[in-house]
N, C-alpha and C. Protein backbone atom coordinates (compact mmCIF):
# COMPACT_ATOMS: atom_id res chain seq x y z
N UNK A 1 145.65 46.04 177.94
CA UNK A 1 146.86 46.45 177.27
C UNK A 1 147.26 45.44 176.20
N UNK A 2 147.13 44.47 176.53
CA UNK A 2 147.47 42.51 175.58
C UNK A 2 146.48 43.24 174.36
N UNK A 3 145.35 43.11 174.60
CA UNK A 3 144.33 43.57 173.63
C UNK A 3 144.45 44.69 172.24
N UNK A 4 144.98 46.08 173.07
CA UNK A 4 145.43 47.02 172.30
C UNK A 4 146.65 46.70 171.40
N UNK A 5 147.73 45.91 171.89
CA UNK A 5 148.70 45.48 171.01
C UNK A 5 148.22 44.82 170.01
N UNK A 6 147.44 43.49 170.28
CA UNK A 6 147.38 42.04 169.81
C UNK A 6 146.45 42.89 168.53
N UNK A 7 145.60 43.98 169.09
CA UNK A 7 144.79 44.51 167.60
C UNK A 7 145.69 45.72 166.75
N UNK A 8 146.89 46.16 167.31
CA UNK A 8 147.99 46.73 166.58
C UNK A 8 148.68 45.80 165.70
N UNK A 9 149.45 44.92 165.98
CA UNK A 9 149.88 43.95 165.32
C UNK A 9 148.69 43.37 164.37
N UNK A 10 147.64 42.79 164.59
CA UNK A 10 146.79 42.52 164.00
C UNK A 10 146.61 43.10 162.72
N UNK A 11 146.45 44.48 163.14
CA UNK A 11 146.08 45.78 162.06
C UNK A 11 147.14 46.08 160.88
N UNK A 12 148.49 45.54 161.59
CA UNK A 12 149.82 45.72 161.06
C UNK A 12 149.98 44.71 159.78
N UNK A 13 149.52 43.39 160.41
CA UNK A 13 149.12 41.61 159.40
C UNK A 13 148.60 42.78 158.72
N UNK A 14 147.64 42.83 158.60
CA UNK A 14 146.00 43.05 157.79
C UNK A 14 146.69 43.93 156.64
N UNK A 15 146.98 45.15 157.28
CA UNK A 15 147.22 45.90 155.89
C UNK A 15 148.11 45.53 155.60
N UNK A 16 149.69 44.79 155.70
CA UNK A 16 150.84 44.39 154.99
C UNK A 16 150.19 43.42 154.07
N UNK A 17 149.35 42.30 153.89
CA UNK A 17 148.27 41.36 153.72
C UNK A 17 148.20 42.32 152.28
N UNK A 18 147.02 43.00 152.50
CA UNK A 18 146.56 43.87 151.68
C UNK A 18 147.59 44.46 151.03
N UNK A 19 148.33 45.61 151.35
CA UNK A 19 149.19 45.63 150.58
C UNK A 19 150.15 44.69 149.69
N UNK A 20 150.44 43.89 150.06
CA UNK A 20 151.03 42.60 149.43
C UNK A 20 150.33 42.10 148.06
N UNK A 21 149.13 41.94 148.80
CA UNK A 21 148.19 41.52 147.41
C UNK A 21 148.22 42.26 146.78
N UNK A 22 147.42 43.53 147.02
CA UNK A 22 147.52 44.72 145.97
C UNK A 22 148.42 44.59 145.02
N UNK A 23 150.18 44.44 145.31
CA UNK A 23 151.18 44.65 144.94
C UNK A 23 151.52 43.62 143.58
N UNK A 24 150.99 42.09 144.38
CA UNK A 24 150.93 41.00 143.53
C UNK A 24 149.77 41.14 142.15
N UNK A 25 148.89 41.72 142.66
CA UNK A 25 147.47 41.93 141.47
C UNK A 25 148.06 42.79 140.72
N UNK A 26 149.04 43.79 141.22
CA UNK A 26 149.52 44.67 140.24
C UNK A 26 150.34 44.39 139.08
N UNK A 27 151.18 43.62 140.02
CA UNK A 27 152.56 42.67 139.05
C UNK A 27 151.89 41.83 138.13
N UNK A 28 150.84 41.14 138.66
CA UNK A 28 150.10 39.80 137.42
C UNK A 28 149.81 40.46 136.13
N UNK A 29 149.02 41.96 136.85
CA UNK A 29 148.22 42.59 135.72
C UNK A 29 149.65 43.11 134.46
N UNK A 30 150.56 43.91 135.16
CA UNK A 30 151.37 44.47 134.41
C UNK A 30 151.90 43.14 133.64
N UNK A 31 152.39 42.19 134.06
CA UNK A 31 152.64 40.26 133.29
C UNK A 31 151.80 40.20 132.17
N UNK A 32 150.23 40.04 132.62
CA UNK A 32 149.46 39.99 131.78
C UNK A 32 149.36 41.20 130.03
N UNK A 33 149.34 42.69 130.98
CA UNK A 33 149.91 43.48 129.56
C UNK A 33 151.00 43.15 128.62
N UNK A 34 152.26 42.91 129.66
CA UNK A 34 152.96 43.15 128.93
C UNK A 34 152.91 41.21 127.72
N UNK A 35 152.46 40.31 128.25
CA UNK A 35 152.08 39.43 127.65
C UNK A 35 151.38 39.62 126.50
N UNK A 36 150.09 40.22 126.72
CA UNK A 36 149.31 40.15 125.42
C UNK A 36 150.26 41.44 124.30
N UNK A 37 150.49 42.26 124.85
CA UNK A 37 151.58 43.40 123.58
C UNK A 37 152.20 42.01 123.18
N UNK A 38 153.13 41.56 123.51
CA UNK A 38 154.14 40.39 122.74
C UNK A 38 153.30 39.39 122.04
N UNK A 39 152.44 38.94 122.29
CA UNK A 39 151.23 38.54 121.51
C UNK A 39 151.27 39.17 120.28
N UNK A 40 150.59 40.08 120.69
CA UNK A 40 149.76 41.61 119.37
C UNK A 40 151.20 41.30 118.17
N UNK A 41 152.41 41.89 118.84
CA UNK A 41 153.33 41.98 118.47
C UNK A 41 154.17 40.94 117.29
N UNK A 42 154.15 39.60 117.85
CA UNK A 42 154.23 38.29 117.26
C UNK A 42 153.56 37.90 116.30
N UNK A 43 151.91 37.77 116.79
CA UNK A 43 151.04 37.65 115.41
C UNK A 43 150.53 38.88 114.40
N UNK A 44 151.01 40.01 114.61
CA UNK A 44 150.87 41.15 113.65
C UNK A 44 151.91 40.57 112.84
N UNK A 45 153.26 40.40 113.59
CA UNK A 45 154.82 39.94 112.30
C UNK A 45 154.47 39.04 111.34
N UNK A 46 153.90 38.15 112.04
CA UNK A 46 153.35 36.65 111.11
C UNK A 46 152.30 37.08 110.05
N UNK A 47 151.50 37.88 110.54
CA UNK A 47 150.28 38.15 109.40
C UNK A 47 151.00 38.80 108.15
N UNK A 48 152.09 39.92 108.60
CA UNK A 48 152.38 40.93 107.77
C UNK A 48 153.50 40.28 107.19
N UNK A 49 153.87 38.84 107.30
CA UNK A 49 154.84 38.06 106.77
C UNK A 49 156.47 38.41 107.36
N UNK A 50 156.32 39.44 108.53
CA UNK A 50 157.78 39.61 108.37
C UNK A 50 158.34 38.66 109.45
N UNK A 51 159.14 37.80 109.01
CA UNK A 51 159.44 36.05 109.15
C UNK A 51 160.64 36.65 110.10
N UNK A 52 161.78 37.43 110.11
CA UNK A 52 163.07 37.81 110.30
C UNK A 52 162.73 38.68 111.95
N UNK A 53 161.44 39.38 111.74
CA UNK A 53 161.10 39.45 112.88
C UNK A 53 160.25 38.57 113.82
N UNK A 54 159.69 37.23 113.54
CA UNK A 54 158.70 36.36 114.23
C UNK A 54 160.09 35.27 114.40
N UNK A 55 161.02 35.53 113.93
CA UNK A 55 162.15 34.71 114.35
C UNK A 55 162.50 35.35 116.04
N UNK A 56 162.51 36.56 116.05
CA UNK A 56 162.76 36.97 117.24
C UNK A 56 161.74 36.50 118.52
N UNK A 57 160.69 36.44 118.67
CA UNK A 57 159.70 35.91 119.13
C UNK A 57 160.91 34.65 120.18
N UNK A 58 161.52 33.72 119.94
CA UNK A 58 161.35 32.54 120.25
C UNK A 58 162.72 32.30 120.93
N UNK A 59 162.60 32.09 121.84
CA UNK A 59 163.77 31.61 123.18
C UNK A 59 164.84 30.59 122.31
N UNK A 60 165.85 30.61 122.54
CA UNK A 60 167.38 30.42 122.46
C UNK A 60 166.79 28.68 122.58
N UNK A 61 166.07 28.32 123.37
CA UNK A 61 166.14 26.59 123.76
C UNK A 61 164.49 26.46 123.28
N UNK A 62 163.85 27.07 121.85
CA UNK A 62 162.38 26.69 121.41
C UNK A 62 162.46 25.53 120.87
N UNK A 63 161.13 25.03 121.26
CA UNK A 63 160.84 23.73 120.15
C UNK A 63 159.40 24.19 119.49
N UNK A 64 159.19 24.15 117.91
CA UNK A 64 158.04 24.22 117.11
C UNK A 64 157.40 23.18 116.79
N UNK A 65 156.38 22.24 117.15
CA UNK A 65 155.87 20.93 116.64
C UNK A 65 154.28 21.57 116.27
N UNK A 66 154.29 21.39 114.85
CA UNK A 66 153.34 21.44 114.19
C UNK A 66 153.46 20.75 113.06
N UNK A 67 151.80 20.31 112.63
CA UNK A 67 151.37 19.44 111.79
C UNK A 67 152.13 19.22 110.42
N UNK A 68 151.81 20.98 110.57
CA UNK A 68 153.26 21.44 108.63
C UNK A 68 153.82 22.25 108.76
N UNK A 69 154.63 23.00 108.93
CA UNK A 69 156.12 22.40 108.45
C UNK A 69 156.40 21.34 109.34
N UNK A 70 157.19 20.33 109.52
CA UNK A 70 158.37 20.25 110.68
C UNK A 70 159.07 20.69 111.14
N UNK A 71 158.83 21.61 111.97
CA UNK A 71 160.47 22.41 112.30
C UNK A 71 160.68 21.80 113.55
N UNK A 72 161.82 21.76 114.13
CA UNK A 72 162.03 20.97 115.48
C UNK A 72 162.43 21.89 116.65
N UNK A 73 163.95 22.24 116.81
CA UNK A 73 164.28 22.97 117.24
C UNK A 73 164.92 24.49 117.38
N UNK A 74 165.39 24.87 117.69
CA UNK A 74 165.95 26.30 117.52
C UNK A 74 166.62 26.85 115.81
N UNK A 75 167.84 26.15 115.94
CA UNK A 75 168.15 26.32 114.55
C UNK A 75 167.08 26.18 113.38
N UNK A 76 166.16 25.06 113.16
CA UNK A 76 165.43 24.50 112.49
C UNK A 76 164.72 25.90 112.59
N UNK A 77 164.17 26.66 113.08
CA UNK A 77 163.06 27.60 113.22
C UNK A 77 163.40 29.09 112.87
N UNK A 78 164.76 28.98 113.21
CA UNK A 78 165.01 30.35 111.89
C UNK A 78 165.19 30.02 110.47
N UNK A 79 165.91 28.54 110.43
CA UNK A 79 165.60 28.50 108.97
C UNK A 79 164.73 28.59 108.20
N UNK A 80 164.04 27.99 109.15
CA UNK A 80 162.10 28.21 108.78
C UNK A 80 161.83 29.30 108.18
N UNK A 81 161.61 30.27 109.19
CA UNK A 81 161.75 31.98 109.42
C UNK A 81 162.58 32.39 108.26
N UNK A 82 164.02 32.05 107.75
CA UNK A 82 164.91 32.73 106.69
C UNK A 82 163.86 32.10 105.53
N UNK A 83 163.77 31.34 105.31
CA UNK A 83 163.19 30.86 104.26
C UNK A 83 161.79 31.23 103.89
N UNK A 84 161.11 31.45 104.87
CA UNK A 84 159.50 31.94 105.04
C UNK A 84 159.82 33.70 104.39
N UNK A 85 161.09 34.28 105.05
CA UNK A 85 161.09 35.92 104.47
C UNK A 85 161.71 35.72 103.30
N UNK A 86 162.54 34.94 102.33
CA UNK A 86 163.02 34.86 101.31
C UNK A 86 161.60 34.35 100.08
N UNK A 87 160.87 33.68 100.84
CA UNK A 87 159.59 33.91 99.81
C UNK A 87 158.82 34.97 99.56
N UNK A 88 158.83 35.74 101.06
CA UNK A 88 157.81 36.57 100.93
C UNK A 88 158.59 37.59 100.44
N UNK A 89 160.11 38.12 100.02
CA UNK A 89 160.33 38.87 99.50
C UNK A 89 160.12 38.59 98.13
N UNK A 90 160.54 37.31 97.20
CA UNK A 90 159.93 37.13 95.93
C UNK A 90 158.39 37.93 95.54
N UNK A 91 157.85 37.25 96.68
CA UNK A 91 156.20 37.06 95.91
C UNK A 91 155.37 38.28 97.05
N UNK A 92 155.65 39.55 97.51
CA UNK A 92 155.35 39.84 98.62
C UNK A 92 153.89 40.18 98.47
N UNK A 93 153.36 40.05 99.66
CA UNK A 93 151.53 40.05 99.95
C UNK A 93 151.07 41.51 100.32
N UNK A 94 149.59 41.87 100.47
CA UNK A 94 149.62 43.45 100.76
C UNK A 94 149.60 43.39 102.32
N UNK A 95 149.91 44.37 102.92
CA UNK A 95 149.80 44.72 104.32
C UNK A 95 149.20 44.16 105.11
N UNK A 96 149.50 43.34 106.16
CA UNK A 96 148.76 42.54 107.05
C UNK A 96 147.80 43.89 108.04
N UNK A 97 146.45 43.70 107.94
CA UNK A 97 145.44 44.55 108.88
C UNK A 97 144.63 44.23 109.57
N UNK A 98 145.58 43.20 110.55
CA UNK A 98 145.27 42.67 111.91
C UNK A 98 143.88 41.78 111.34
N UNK A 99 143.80 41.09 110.39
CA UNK A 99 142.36 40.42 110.33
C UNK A 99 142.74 39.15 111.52
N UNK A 100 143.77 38.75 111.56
CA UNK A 100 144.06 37.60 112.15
C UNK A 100 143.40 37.60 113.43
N UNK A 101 143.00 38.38 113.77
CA UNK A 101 142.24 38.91 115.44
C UNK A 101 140.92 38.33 115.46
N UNK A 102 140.31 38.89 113.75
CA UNK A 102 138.66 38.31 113.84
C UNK A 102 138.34 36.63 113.49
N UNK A 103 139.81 35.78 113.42
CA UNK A 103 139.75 34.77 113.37
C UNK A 103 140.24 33.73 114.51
N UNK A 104 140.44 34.48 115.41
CA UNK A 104 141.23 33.85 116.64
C UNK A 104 139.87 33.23 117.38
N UNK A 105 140.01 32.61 118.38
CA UNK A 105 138.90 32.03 119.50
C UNK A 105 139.80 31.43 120.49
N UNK A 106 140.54 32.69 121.50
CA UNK A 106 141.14 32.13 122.26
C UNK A 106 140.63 31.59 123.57
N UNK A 107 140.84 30.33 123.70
CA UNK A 107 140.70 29.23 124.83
C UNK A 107 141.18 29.51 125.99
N UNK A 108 142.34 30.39 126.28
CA UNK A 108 142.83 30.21 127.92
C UNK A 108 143.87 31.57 127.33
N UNK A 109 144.40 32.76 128.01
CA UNK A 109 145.87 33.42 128.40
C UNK A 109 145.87 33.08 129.93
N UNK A 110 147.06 32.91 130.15
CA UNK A 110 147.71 32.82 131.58
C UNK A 110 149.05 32.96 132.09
N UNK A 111 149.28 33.58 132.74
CA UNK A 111 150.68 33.98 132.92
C UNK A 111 150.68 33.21 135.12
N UNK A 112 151.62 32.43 134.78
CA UNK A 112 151.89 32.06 136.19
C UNK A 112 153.18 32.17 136.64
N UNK A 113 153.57 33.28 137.07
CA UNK A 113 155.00 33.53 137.45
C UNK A 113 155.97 33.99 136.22
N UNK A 114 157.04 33.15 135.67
CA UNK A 114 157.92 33.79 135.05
C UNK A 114 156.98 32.64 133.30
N UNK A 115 156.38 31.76 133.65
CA UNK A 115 155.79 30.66 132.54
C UNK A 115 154.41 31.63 132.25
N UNK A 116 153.82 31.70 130.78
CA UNK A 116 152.66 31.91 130.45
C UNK A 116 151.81 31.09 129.27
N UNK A 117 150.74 31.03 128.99
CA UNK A 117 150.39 30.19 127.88
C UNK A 117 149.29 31.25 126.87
N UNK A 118 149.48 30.84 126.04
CA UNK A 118 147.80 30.99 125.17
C UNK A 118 147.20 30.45 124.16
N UNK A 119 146.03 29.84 124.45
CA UNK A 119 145.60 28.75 123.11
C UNK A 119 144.73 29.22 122.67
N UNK A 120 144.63 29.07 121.12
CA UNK A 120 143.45 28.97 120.87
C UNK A 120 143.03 28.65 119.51
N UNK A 121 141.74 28.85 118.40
CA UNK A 121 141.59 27.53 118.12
C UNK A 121 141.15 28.66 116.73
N UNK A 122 141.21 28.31 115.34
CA UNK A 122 140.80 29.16 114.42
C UNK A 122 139.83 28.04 113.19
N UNK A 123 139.20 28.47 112.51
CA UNK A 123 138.74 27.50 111.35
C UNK A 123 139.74 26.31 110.54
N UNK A 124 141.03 27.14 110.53
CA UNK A 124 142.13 25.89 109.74
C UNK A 124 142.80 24.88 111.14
N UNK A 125 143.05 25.61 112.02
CA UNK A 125 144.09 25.06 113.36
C UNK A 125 143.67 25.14 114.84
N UNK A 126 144.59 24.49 115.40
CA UNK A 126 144.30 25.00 116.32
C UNK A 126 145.78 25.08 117.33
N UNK A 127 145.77 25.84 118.11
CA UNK A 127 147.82 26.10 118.70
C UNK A 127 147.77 26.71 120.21
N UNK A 128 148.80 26.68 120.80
CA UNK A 128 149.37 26.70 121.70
C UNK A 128 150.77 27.19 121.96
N UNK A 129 150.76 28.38 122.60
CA UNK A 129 152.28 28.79 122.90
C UNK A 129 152.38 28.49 124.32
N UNK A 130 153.58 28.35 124.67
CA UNK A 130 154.32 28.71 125.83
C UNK A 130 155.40 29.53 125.66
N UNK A 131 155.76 30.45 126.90
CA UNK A 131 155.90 31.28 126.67
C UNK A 131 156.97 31.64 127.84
N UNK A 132 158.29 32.09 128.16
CA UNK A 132 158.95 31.99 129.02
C UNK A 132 159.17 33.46 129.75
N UNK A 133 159.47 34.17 130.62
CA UNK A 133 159.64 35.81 131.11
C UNK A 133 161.06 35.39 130.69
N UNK A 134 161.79 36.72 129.91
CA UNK A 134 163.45 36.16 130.13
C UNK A 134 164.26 37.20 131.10
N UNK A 135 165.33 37.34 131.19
CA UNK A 135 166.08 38.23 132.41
C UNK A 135 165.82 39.32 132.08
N UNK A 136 165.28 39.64 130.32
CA UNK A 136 165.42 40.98 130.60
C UNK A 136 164.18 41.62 130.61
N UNK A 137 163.17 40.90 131.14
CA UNK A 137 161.78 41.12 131.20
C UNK A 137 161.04 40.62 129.70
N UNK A 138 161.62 40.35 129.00
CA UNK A 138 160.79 40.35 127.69
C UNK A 138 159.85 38.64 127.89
N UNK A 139 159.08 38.51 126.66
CA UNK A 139 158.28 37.14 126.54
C UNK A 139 159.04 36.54 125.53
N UNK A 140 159.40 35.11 125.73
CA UNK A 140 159.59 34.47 124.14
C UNK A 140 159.01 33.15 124.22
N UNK A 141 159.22 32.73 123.28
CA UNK A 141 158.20 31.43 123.04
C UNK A 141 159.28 30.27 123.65
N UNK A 142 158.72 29.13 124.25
CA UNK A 142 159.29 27.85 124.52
C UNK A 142 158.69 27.10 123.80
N UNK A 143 157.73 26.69 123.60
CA UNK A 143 156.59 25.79 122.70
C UNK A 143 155.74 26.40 122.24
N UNK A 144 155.47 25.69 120.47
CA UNK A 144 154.87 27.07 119.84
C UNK A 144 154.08 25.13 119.26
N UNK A 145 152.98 25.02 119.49
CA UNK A 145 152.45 23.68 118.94
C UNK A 145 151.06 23.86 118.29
N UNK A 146 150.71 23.45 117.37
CA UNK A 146 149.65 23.89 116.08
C UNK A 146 149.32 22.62 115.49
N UNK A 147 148.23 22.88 115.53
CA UNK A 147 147.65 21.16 115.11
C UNK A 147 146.25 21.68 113.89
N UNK A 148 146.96 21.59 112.27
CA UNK A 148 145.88 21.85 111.39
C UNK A 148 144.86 20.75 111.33
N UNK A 149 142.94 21.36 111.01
CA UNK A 149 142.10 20.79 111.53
C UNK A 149 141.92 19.29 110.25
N UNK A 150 142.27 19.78 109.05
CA UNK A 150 142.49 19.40 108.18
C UNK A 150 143.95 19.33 107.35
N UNK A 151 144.13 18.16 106.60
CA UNK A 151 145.83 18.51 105.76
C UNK A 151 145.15 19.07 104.39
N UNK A 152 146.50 19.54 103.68
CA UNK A 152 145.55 19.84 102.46
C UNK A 152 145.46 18.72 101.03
N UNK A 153 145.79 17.86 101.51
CA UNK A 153 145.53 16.29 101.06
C UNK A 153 144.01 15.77 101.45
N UNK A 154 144.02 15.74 102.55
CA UNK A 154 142.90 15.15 102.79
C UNK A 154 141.32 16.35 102.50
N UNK A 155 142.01 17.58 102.31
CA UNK A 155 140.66 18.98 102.08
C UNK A 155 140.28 18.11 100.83
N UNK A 156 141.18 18.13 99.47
CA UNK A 156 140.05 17.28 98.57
C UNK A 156 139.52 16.60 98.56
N UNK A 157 139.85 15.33 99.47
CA UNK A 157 139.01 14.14 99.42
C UNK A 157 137.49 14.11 99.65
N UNK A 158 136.97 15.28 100.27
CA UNK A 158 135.81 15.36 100.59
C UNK A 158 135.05 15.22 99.78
């Protein structure tokens, strides 16, 4: 009788177990989608120059450290952004068509809980986001860090 229980309960672990995981593989995966769309999403804005929307991208408490511009913190990074769409309305470019994809070589995506990352490395740079879940499910950036392989000072010297 001990037996028949102890393999009821048992059976009971096992599939809650299973189910559980299942549940968790499900949640990572749906993390993971909805991660790379905000991706897609972010670097389509940037290619296609629209600055006013890649401002949105980036959490209330971001920091940007890259090689060029300087931008620092939050404020600093829409100005960035206002100023980046006030050029591109002067001088505007043709339609961004996702080339930015065949230049990527990404190094790592990972999403661990509510934190995610993705690096990776192109012919001019190479960068790193972090990336925060916010309350209302969306992704935004916490650290957005870019390190060009070359300045364009030092490209002539060669």
């Amino acid at each position: 009788m001990k037996t028949k229980k102890m393999t009821a309960v048992l059976s009971t672990i096992l599939a809650l177990v299973i189910v559980f995981g299942a549940g968790c593989q499900n949640q990572s995966e749906a993390e993971m989608k909805s991660l790379m769309a905000t991706i897609e999403d972010y670097e389509t804005a940037w290619a296609a120059g629209d600055f006013l929307k890649v401002d949105t991208f980036f959490a209330d408490n971001a920091r940007r450290l890259h090689t060029e511009p300087y931008v620092w913190d939050r404020e600093d990074i829409t100005a960035f952004c206002r100023e980046r769409a006030a050029e591109f309305a002067e001088n505007p470019k043709p339609a961004a068509n996702n080339d930015w994809k065949k230049e990527r070589e990404y190094l790592d995506i990972r999403v661990e809980g509510n934190i995610a990352y993705d690096a990776f490395t192109t012919d001019r740079f190479k960068a790193l986001h972090i990336w925060e879940k916010q309350k209302d499910g969306s992704w935004k950036i916490l650290f957005d860090v870019g390190f060009l392989h070359q300045t364009e000072d030092s490209a002539g010297e060669e």
